[in-house]
PDB file of N, CA and C in Angstrom:
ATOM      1  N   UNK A   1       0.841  -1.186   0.000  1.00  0.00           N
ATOM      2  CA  UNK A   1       0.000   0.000   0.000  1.00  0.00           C
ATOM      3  C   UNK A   1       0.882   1.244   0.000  1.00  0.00           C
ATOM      4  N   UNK A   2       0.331   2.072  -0.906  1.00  0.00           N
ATOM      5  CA  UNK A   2       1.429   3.556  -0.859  1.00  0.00           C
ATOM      6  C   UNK A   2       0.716   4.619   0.402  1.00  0.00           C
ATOM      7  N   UNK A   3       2.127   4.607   0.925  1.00  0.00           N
ATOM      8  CA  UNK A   3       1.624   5.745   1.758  1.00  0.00           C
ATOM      9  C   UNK A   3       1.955   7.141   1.354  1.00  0.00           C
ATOM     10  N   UNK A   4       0.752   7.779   1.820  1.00  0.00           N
ATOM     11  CA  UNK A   4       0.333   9.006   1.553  1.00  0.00           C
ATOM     12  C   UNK A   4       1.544  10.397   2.185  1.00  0.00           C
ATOM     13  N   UNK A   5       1.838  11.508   1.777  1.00  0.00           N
ATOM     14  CA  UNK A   5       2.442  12.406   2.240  1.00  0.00           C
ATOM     15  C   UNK A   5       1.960  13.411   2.369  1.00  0.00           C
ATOM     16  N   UNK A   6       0.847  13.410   1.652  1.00  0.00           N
ATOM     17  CA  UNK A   6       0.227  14.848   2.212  1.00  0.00           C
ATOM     18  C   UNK A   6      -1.406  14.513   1.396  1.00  0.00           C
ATOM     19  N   UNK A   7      -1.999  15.849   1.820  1.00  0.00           N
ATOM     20  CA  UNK A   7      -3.612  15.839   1.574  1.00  0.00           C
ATOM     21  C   UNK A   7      -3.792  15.942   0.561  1.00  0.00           C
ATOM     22  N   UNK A   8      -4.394  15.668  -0.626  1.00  0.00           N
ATOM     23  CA  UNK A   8      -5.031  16.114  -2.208  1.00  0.00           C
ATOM     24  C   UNK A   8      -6.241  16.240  -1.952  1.00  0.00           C
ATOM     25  N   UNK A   9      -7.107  17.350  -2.042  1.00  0.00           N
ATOM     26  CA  UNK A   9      -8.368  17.432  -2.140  1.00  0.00           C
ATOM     27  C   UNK A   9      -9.006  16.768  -3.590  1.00  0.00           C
ATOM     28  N   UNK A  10      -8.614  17.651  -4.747  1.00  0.00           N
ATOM     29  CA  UNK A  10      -9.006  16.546  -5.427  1.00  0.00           C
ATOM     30  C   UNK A  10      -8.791  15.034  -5.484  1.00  0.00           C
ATOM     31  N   UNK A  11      -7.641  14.415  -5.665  1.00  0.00           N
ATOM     32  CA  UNK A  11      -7.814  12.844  -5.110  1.00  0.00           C
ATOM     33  C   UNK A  11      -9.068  12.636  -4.048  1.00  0.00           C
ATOM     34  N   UNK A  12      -8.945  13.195  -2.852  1.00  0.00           N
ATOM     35  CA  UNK A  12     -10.365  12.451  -2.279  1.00  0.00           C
ATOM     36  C   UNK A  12     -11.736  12.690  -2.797  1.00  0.00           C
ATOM     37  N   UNK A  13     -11.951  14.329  -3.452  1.00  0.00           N
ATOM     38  CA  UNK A  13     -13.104  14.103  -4.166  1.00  0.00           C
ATOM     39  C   UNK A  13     -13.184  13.119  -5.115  1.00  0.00           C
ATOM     40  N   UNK A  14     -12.110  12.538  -6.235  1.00  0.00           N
ATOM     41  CA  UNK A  14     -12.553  11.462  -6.954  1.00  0.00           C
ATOM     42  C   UNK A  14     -12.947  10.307  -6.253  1.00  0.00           C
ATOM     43  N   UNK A  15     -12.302  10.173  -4.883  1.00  0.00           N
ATOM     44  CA  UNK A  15     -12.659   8.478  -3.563  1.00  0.00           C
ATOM     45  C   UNK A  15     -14.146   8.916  -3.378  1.00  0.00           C
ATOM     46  N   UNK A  16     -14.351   9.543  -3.465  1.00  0.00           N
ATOM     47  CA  UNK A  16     -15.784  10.257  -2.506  1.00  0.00           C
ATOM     48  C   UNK A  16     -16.782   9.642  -3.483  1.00  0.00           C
ATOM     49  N   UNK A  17     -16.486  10.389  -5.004  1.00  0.00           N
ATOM     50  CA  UNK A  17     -17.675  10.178  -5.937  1.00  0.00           C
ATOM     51  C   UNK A  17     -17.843   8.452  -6.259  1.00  0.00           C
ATOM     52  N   UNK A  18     -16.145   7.800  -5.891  1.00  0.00           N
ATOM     53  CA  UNK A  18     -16.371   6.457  -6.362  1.00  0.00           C
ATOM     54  C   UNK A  18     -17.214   5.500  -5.408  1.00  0.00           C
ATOM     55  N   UNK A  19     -16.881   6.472  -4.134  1.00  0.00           N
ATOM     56  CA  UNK A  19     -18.120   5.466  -3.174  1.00  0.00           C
ATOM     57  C   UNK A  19     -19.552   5.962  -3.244  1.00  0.00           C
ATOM     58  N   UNK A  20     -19.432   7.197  -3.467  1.00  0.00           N
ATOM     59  CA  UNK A  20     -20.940   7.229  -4.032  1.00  0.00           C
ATOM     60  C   UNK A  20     -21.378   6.232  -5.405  1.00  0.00           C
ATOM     61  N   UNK A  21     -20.442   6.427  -6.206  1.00  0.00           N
ATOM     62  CA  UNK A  21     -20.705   5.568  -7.456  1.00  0.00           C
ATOM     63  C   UNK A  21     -21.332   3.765  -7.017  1.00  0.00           C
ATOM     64  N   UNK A  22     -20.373   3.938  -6.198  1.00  0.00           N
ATOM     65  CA  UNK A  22     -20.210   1.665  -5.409  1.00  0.00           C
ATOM     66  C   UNK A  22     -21.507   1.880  -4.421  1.00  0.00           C
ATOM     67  N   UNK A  23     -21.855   2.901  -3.652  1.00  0.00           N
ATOM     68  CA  UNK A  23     -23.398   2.794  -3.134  1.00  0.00           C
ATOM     69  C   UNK A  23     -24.614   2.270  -3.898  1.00  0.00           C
ATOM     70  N   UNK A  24     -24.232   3.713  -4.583  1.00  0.00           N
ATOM     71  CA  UNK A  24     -25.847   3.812  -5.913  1.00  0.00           C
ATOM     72  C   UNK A  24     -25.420   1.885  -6.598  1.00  0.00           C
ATOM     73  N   UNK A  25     -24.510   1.501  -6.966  1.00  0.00           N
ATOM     74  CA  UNK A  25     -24.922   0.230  -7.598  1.00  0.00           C
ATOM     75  C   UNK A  25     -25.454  -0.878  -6.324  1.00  0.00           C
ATOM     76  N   UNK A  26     -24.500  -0.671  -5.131  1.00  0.00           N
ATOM     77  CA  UNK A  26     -24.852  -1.470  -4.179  1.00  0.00           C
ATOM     78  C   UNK A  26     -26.751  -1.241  -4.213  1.00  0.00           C
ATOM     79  N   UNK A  27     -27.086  -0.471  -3.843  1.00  0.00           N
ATOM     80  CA  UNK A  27     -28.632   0.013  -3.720  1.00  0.00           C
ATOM     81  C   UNK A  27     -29.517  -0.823  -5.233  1.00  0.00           C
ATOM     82  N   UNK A  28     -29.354  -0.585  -6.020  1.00  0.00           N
ATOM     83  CA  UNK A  28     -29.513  -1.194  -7.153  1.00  0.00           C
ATOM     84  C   UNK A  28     -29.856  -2.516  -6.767  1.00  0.00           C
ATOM     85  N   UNK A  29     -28.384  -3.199  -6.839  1.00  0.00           N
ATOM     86  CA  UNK A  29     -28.599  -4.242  -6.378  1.00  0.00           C
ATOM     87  C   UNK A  29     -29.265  -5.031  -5.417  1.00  0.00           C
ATOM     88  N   UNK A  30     -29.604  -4.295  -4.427  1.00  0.00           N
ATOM     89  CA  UNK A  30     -30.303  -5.210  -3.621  1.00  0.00           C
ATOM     90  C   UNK A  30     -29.224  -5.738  -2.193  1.00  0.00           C
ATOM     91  N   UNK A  31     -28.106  -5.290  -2.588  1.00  0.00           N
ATOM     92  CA  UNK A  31     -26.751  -5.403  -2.447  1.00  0.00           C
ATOM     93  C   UNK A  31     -27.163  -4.870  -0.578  1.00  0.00           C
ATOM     94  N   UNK A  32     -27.329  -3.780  -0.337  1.00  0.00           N
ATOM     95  CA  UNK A  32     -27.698  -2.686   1.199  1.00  0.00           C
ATOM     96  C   UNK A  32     -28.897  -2.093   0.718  1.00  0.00           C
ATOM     97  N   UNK A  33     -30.235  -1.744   2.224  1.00  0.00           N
ATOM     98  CA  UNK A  33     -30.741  -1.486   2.325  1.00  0.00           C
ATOM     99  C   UNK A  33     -30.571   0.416   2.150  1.00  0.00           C
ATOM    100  N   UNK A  34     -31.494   1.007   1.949  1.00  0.00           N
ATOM    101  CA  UNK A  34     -30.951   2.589   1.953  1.00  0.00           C
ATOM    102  C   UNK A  34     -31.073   2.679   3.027  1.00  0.00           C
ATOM    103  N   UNK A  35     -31.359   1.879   4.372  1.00  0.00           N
ATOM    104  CA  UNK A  35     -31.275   2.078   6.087  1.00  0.00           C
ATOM    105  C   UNK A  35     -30.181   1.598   6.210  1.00  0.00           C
ATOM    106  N   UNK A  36     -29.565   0.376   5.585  1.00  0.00           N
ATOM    107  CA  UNK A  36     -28.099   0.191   6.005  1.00  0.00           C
ATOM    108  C   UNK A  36     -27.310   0.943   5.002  1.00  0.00           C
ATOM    109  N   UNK A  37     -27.332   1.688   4.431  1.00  0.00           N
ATOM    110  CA  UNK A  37     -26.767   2.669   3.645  1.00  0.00           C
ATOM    111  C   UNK A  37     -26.478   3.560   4.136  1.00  0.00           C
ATOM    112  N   UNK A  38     -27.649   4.307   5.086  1.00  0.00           N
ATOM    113  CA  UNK A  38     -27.583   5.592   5.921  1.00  0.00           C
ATOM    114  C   UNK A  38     -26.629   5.213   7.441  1.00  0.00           C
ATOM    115  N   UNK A  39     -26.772   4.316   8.033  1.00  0.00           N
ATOM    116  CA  UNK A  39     -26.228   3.897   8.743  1.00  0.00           C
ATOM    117  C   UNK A  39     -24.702   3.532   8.861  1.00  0.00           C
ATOM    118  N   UNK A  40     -24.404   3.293   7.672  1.00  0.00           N
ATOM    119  CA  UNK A  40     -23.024   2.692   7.000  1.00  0.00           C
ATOM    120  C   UNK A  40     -22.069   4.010   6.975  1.00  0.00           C
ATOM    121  N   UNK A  41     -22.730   5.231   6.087  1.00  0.00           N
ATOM    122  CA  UNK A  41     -21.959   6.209   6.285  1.00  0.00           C
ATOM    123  C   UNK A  41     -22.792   7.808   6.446  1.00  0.00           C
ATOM    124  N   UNK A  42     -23.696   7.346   7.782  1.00  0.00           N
ATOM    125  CA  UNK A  42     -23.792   8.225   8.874  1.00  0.00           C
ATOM    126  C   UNK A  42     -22.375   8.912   9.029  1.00  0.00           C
ATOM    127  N   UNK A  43     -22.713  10.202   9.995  1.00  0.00           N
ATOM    128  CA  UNK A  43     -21.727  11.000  10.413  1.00  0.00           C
ATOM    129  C   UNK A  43     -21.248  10.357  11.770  1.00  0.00           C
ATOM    130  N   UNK A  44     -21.757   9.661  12.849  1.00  0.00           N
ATOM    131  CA  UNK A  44     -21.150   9.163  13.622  1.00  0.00           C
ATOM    132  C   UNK A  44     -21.265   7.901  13.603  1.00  0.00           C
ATOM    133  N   UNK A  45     -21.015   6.898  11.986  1.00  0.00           N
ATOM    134  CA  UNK A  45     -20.934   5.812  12.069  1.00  0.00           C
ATOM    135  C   UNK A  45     -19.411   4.993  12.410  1.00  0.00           C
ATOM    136  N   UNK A  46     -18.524   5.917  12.180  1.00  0.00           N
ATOM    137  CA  UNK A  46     -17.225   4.976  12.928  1.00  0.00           C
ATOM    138  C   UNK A  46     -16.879   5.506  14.145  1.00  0.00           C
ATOM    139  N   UNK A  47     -17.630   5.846  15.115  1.00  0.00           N
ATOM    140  CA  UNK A  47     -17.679   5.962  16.669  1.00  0.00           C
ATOM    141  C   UNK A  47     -18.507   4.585  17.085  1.00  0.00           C
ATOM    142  N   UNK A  48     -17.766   4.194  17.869  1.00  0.00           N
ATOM    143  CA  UNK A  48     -18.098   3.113  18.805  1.00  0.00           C
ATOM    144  C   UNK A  48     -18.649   3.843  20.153  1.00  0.00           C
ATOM    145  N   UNK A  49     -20.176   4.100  20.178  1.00  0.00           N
ATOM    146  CA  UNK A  49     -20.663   4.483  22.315  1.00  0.00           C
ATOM    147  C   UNK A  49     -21.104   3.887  22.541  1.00  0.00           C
ATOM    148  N   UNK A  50     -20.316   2.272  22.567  1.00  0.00           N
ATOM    149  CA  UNK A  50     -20.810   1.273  23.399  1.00  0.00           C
ATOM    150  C   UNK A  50     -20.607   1.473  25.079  1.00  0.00           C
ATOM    151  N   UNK A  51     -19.614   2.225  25.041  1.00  0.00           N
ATOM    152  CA  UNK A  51     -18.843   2.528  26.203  1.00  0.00           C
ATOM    153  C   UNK A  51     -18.858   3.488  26.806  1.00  0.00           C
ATOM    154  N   UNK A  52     -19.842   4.645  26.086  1.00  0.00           N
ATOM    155  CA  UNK A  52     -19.386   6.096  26.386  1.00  0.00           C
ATOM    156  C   UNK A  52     -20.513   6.399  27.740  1.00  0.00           C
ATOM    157  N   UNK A  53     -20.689   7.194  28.331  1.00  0.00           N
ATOM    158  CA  UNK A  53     -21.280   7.635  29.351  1.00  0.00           C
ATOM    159  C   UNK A  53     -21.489   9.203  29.393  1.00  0.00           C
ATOM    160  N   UNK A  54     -22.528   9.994  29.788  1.00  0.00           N
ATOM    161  CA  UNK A  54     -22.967  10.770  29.836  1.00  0.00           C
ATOM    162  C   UNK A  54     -22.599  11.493  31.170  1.00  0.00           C
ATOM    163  N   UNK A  55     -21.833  12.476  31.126  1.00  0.00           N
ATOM    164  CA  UNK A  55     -21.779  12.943  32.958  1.00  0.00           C
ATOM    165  C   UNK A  55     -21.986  14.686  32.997  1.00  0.00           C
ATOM    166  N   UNK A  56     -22.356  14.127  34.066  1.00  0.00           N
ATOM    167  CA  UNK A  56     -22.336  16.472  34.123  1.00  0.00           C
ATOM    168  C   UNK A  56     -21.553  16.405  35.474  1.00  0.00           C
ATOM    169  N   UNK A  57     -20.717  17.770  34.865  1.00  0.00           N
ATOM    170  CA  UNK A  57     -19.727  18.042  36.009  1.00  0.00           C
ATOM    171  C   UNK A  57     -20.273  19.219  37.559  1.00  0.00           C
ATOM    172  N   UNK A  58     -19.682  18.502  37.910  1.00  0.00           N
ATOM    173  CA  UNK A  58     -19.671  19.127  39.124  1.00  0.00           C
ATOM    174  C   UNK A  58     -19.764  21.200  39.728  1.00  0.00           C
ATOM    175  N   UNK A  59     -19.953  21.521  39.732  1.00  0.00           N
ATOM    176  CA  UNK A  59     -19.310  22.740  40.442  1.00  0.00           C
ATOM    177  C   UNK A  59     -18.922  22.995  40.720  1.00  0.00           C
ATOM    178  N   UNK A  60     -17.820  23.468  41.385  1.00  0.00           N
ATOM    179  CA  UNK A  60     -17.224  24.232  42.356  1.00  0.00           C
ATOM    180  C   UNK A  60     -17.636  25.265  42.691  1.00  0.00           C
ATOM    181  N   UNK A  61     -18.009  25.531  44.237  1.00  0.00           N
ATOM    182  CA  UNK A  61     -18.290  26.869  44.696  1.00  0.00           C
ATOM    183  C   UNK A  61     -17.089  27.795  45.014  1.00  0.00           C
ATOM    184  N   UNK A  62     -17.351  28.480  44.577  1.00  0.00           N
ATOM    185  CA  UNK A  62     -16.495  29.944  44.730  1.00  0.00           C
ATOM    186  C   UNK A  62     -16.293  30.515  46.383  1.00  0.00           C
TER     187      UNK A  62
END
């Protein structure tokens, strides 16, 4: 695998359109649901909160 040295915006817009391209056929196909589609690349689909916890902090009085 080549590793990368720096950012190309264009290069990732062409990755971008090709996974849009590999969706739309996946969908087609029958291949993913458009719920496991949305889910797949949701905005917080590569976060794992299996683990995470919710806390509110404390105060300190002055």
């Amino acid at each position: 695998m080549q590793q990368r040295l720096h950012y190309d915006p264009i290069e990732r817009q062409r990755e971008k359109q090709c996974a849009r391209e590999q969706d739309e056929r996946d969908l087609r196909a029958g291949v993913v649901s458009v719920g496991e589609l949305n889910e797949r690349n949701g905005f917080f689909s590569g976060i794992d909160f299996s683990h995470a916890s919710i806390r509110r902090r404390r105060r300190i009085a002055a």
